[in-house]
N, C-alpha and C. Protein backbone atom coordinates (compact mmCIF):
# COMPACT_ATOMS: atom_id res chain seq x y z
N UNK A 1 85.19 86.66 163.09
CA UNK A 1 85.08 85.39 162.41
C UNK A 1 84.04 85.44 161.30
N UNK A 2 82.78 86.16 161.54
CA UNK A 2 82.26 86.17 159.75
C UNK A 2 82.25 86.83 159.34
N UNK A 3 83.68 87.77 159.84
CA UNK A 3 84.18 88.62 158.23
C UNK A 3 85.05 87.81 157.81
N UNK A 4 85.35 86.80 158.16
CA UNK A 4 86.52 85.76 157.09
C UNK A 4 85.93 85.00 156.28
N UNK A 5 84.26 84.84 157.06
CA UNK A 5 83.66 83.57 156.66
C UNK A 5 83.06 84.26 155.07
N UNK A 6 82.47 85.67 155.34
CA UNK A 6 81.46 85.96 154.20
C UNK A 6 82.84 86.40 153.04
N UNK A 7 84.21 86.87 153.42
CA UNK A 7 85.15 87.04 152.92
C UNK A 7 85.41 86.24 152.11
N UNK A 8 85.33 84.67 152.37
CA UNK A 8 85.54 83.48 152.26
C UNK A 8 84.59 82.76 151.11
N UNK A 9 83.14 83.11 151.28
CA UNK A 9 81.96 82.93 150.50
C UNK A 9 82.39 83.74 148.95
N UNK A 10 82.59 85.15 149.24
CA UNK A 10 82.82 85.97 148.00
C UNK A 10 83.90 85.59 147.02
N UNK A 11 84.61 84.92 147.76
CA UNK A 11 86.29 84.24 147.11
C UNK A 11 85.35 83.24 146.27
N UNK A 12 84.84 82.50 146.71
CA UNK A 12 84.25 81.23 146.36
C UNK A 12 83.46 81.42 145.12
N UNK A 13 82.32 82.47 145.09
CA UNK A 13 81.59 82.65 144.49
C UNK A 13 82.30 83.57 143.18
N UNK A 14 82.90 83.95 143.83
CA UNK A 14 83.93 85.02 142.58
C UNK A 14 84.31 83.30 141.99
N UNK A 15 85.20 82.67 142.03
CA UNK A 15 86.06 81.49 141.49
C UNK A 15 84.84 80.67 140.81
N UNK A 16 83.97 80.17 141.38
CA UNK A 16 83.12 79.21 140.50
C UNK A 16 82.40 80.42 139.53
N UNK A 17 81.78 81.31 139.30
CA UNK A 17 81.46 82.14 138.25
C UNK A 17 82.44 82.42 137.02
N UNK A 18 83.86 83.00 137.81
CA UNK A 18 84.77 82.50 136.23
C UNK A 18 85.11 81.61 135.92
N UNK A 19 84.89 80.62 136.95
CA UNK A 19 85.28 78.74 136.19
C UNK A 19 84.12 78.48 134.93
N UNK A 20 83.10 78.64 135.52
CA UNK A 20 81.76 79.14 134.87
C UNK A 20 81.95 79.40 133.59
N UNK A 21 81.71 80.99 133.82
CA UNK A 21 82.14 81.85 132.10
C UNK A 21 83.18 81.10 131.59
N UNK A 22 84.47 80.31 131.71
CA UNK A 22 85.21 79.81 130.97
C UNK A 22 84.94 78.76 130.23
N UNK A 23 84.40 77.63 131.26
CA UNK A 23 83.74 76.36 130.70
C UNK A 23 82.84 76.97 129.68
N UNK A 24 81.57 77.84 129.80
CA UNK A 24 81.06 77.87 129.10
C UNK A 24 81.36 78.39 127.56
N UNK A 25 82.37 79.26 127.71
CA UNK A 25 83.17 79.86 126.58
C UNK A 25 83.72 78.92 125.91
N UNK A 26 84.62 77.65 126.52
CA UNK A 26 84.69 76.63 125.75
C UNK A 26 84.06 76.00 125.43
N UNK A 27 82.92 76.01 125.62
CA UNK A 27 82.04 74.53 125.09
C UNK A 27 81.04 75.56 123.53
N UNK A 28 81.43 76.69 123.78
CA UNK A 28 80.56 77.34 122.51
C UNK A 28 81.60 77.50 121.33
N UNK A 29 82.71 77.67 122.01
CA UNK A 29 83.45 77.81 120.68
C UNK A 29 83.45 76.12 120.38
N UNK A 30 83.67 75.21 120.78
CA UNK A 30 83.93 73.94 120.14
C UNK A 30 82.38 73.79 119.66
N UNK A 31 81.23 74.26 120.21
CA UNK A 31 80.03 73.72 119.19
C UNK A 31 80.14 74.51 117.67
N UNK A 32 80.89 76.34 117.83
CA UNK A 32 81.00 76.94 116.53
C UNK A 32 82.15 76.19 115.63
N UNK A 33 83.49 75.42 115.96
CA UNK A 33 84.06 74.54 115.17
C UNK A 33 83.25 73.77 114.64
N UNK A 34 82.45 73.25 115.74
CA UNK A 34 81.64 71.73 115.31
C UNK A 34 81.00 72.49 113.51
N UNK A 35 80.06 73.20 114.03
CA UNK A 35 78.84 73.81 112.72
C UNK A 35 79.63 73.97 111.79
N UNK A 36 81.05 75.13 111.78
CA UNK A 36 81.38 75.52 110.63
C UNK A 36 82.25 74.13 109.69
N UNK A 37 82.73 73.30 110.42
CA UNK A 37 83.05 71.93 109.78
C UNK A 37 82.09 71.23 109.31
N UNK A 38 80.53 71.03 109.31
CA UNK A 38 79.38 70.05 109.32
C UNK A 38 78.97 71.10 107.55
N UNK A 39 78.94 70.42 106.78
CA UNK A 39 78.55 70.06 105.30
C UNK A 39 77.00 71.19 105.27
N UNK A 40 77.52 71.93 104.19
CA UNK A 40 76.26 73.11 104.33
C UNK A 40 75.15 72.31 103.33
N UNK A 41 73.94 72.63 103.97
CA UNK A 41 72.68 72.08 102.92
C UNK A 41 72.10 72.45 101.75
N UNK A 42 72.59 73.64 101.37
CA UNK A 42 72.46 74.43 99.56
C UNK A 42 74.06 74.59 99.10
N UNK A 43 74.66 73.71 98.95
CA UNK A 43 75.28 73.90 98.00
C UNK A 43 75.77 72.68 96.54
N UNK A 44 75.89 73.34 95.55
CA UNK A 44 75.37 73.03 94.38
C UNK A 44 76.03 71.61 94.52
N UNK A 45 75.47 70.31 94.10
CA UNK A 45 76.19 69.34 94.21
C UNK A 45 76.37 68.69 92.87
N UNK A 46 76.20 69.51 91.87
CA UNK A 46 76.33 69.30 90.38
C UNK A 46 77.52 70.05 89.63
N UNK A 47 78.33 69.29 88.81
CA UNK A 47 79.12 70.26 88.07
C UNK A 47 78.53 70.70 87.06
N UNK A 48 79.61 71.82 86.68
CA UNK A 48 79.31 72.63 85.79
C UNK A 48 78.99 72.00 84.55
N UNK A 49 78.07 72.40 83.80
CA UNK A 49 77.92 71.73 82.23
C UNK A 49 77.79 72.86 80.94
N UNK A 50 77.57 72.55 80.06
CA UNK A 50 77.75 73.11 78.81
C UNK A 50 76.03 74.29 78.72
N UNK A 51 76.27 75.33 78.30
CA UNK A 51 75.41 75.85 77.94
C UNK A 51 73.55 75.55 77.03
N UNK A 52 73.81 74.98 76.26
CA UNK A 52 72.88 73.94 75.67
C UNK A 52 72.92 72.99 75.55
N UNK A 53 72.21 71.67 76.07
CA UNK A 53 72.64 70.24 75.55
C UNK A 53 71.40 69.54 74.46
N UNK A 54 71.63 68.79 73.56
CA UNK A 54 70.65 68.88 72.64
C UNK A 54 70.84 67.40 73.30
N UNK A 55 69.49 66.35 73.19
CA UNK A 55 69.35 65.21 73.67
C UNK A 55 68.42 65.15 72.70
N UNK A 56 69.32 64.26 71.83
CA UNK A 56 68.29 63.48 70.41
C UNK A 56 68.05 62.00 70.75
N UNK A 57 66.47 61.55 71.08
CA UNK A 57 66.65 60.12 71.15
C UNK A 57 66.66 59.14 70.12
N UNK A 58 65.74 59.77 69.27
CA UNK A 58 65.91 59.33 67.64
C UNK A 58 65.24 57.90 67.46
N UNK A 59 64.37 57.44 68.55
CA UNK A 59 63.65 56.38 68.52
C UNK A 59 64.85 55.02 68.62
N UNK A 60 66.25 55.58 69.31
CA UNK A 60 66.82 54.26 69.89
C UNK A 60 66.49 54.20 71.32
N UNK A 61 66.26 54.70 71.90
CA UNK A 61 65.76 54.31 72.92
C UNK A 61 65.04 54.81 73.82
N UNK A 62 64.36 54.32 74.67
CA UNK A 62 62.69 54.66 75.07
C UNK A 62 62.93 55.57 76.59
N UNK A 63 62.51 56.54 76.91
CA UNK A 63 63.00 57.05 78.62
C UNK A 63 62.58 56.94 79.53
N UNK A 64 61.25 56.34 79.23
CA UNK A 64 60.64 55.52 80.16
C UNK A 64 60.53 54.63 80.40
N UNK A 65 61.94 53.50 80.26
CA UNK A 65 62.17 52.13 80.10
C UNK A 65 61.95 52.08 81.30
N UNK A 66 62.74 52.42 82.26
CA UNK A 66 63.21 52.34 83.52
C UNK A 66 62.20 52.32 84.73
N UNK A 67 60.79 53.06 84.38
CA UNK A 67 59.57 53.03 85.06
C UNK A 67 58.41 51.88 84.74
N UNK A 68 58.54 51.13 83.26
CA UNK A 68 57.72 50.20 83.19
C UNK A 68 58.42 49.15 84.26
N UNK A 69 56.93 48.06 84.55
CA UNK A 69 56.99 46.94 85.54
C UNK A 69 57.47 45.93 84.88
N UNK A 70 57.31 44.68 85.63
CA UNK A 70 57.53 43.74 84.93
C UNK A 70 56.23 43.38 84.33
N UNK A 71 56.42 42.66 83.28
CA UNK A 71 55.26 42.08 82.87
C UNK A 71 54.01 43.20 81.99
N UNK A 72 54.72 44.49 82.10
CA UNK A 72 54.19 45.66 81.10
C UNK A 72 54.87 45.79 79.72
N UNK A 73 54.24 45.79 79.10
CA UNK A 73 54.51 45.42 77.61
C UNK A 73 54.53 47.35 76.86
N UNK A 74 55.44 47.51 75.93
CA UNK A 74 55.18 48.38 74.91
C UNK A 74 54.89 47.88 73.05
N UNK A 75 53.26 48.24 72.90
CA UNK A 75 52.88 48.05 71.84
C UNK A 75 53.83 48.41 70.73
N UNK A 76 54.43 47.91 69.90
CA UNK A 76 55.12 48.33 68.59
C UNK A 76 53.99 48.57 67.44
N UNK A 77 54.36 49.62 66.45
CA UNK A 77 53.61 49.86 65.41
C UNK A 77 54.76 49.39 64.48
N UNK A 78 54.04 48.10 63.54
CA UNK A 78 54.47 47.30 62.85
C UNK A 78 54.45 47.96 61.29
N UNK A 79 53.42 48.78 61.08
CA UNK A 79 53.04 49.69 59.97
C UNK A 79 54.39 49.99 58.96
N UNK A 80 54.25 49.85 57.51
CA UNK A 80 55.15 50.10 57.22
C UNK A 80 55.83 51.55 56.96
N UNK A 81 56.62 51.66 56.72
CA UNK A 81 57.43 53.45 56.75
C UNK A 81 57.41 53.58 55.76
N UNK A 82 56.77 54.83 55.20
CA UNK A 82 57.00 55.31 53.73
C UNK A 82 58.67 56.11 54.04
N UNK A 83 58.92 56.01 52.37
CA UNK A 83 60.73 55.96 52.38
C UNK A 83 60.76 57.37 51.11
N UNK A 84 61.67 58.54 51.57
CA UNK A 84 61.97 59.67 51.35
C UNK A 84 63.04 59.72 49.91
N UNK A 85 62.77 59.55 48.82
CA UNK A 85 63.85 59.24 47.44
C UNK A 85 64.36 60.54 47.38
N UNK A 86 63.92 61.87 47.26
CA UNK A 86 64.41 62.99 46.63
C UNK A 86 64.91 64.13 47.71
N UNK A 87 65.67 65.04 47.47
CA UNK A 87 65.53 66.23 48.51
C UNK A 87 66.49 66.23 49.81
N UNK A 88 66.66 67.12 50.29
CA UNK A 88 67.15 67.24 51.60
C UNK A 88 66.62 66.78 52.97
N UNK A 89 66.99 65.16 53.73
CA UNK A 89 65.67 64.80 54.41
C UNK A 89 66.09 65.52 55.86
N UNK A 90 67.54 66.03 55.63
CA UNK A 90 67.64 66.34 57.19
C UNK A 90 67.04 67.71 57.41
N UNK A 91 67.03 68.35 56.40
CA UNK A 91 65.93 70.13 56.69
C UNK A 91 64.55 69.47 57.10
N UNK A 92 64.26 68.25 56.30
CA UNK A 92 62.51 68.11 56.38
C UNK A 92 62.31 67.39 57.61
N UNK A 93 63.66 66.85 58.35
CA UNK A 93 63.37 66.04 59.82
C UNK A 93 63.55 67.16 60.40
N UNK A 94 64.33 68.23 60.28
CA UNK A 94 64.01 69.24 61.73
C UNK A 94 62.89 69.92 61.69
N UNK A 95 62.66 70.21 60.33
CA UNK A 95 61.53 70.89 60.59
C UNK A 95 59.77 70.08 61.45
N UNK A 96 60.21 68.90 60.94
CA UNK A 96 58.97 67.96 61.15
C UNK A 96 59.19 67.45 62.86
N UNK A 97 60.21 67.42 63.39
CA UNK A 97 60.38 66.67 64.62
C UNK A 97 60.40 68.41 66.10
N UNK A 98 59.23 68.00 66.54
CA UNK A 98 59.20 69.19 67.49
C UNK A 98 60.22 69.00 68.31
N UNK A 99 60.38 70.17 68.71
CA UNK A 99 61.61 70.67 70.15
C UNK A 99 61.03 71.45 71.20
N UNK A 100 61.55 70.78 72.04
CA UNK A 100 61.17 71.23 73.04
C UNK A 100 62.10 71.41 74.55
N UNK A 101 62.29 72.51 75.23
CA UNK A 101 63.04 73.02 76.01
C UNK A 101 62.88 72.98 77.70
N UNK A 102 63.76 72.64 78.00
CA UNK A 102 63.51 72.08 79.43
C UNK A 102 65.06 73.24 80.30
N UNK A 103 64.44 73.37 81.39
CA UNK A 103 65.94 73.84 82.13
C UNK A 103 65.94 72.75 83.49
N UNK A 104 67.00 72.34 83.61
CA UNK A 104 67.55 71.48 84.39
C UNK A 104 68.44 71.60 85.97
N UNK A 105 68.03 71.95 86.99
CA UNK A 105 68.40 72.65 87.88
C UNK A 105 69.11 71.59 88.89
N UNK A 106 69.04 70.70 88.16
CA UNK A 106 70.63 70.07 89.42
C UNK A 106 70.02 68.23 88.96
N UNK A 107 71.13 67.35 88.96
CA UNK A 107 71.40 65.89 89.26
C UNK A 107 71.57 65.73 90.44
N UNK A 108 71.12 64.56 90.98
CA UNK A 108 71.65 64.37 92.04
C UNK A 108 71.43 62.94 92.36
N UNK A 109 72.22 62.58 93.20
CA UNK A 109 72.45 60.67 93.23
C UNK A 109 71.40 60.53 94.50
N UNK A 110 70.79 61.35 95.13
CA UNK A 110 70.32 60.95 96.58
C UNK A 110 68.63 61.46 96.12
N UNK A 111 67.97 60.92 96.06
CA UNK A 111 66.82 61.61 96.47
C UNK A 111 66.20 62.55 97.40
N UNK A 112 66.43 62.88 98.41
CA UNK A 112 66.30 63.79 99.38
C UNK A 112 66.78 64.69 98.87
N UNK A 113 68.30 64.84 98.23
CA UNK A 113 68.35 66.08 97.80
C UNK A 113 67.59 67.10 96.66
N UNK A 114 67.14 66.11 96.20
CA UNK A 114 66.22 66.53 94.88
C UNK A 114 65.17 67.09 94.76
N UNK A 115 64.90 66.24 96.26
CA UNK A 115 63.22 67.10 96.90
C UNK A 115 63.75 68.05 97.30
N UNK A 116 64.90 68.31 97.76
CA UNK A 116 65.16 69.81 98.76
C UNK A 116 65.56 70.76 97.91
N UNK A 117 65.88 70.31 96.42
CA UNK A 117 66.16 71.07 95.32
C UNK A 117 64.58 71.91 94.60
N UNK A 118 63.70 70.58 94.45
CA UNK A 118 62.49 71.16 93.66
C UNK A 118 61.51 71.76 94.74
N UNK A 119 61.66 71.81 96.30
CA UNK A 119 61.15 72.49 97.34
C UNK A 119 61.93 74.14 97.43
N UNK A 120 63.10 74.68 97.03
CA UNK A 120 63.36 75.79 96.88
C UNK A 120 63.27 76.25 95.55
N UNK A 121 62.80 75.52 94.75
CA UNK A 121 62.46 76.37 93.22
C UNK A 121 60.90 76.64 93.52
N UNK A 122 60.14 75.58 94.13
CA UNK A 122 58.72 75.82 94.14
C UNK A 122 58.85 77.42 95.23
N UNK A 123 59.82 77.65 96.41
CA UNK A 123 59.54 78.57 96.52
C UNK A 123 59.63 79.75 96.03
N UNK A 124 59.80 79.62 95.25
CA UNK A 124 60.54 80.85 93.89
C UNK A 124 58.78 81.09 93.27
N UNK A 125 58.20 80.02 93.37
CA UNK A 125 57.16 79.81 92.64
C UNK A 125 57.02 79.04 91.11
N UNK A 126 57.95 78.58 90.65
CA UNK A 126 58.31 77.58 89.86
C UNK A 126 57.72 75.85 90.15
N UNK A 127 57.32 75.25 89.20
CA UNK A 127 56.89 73.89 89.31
C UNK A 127 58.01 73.02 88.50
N UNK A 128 58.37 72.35 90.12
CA UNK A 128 59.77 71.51 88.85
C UNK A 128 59.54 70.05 89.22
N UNK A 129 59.79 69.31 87.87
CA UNK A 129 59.85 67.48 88.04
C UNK A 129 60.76 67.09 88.47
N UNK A 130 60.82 65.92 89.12
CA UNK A 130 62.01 64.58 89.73
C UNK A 130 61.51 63.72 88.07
N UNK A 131 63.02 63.28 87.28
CA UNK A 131 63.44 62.23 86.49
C UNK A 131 63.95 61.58 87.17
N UNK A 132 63.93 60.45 87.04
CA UNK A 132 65.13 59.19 87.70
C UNK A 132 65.39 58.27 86.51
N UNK A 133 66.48 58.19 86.67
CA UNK A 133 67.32 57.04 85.56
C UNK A 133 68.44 56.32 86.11
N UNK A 134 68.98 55.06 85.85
CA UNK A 134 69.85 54.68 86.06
C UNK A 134 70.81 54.61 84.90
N UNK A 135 71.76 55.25 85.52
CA UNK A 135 73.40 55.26 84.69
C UNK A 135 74.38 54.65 85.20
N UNK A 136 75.04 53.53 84.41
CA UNK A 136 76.19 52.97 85.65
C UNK A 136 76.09 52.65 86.71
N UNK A 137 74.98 52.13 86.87
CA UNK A 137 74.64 51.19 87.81
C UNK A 137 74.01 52.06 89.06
N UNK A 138 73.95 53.06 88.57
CA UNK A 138 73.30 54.48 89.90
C UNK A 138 72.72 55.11 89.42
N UNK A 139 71.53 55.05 90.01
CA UNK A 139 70.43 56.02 89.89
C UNK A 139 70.38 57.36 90.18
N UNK A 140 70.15 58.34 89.17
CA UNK A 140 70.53 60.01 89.28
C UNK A 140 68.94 60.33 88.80
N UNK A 141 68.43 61.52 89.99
CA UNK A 141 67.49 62.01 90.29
C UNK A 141 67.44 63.12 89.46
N UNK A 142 67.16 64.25 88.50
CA UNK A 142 67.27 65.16 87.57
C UNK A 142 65.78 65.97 88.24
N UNK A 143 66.41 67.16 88.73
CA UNK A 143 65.43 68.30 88.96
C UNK A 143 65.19 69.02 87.25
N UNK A 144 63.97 68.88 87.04
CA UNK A 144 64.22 69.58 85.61
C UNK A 144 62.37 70.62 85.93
N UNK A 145 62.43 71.89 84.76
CA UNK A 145 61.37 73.10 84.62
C UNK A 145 61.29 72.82 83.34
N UNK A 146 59.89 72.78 82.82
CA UNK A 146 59.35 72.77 81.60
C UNK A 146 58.29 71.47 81.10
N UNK A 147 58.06 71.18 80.06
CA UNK A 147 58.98 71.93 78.87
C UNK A 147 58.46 73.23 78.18
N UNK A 148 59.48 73.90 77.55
CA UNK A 148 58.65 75.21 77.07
C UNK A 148 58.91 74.91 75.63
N UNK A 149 57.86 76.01 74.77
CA UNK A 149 58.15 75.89 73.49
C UNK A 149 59.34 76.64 73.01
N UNK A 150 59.53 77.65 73.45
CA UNK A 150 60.89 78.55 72.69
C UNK A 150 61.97 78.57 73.84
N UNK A 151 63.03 78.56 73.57
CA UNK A 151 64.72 78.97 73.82
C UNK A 151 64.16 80.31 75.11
N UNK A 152 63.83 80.91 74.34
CA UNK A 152 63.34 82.45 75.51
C UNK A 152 63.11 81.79 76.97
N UNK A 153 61.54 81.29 76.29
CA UNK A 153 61.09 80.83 77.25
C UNK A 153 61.78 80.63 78.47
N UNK A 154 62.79 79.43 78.55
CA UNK A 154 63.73 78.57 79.21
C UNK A 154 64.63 79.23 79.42
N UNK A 155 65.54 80.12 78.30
CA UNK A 155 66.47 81.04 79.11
C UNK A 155 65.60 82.19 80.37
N UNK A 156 64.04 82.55 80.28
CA UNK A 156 63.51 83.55 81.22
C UNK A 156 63.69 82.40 82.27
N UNK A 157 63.58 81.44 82.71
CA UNK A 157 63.02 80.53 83.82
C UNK A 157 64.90 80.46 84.54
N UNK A 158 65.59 80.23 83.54
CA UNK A 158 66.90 79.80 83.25
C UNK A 158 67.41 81.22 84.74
N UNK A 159 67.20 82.12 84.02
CA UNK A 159 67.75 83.71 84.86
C UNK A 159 67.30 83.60 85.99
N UNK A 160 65.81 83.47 86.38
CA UNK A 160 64.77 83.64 87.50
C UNK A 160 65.92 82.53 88.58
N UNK A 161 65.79 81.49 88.05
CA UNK A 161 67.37 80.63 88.76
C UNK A 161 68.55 81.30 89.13
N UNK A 162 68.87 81.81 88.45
CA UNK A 162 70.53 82.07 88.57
C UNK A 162 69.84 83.92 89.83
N UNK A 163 68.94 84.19 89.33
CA UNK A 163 68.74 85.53 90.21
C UNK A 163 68.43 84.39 91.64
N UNK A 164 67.90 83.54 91.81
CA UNK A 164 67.83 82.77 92.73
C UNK A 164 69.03 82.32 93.67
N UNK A 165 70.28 82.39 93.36
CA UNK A 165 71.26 81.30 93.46
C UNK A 165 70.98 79.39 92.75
N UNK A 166 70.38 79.57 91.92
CA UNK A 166 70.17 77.98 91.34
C UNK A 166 70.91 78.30 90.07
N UNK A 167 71.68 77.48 89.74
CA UNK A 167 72.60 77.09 88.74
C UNK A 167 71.75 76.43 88.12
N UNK A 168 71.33 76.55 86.41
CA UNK A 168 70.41 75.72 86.04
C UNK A 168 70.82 75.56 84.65
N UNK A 169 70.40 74.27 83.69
CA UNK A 169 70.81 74.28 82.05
C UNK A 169 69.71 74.18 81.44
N UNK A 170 69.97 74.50 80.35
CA UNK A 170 69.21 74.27 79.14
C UNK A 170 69.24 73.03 78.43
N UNK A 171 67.83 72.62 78.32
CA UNK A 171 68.39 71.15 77.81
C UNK A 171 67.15 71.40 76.49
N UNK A 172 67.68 70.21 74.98
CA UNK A 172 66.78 70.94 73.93
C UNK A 172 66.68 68.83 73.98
N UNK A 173 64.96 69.21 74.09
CA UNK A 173 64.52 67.43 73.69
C UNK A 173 63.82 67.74 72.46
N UNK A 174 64.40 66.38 71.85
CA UNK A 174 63.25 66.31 70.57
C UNK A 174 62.61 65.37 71.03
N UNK A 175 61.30 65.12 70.34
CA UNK A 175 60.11 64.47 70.83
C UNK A 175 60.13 63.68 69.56
């Protein structure tokens, strides 16, 4: 009688161990469905854009509208404008209006992502700004590097990105 019984035990113990390993085999593959379906956290959430973008504001409008308070005022200079009769004025406005170069490493509508954007450039060792603006009624967060004085410049920072995995643009501000 307890050779049937311990006979009996081993049956048992054999059966709940591969019930075991099975359950557990299923419950890992449905957590690896779960992960590989769940939204990865670096990937680029910006489309593609144009190689250089030149952003002329040309004194129509101000870019730091959007950060004054209420009740903060911008002084106007009332002074009158001396007026250009002879010559070519658009050679003498580029030459006279500085440029300056920025690379732009992602938009983004969420803030969090923006920090999690300029937290993997800083680890690169790069120092990058949060812009915020509202467009269409939504506010877009702009990871941007710079500004630098030359094109080089910004294309070197530009590469150090792309050797990174960061997709990044060139943006040309006049001041």
């Amino acid at each position: 009688m307890s050779q049937t019984r311990a006979n009996f035990n081993l049956k048992a113990l054999f059966w709940s161990f591969t019930l075991g390993a099975v359950f557990a085999f299923a419950v890992s593959a449905g957590v690896a469905l779960w992960i590989t379906k769940a939204p990865i956290p670096f990937v680029a959430k910006v489309q593609q854009g144009s190689k250089l973008v030149d952003i002329t504001l040309d004194g129509k409008q101000d870019p730091n509208k959007e950060l004054y308070s209420e009740g903060q005022g911008v002084e106007l200079n009332t002074a009158k404008v001396a007026t250009v009769k002879a010559g070519d004025v658009s050679a003498e406005q580029d030459s006279a209006v500085p440029v300056k170069y920025w690379v732009q490493a992602g938009a983004f509508s969420q803030n969090v992502d923006a920090e999690s954007m300029r937290a993997r450039i800083a680890f690169i060792g790069l120092d990058a700004q949060i812009v915020y603006r509202n467009e269409r009624g939504q506010r877009l967060y702009r990871v941007r590097i710079g500004p630098f004085e030359t094109q080089q410049q910004a294309e070197e920072i530009n590469q150090t990105l792309a050797d990174n995995s960061i997709k990044g643009e060139l943006l040309r501000l006049r001041d």
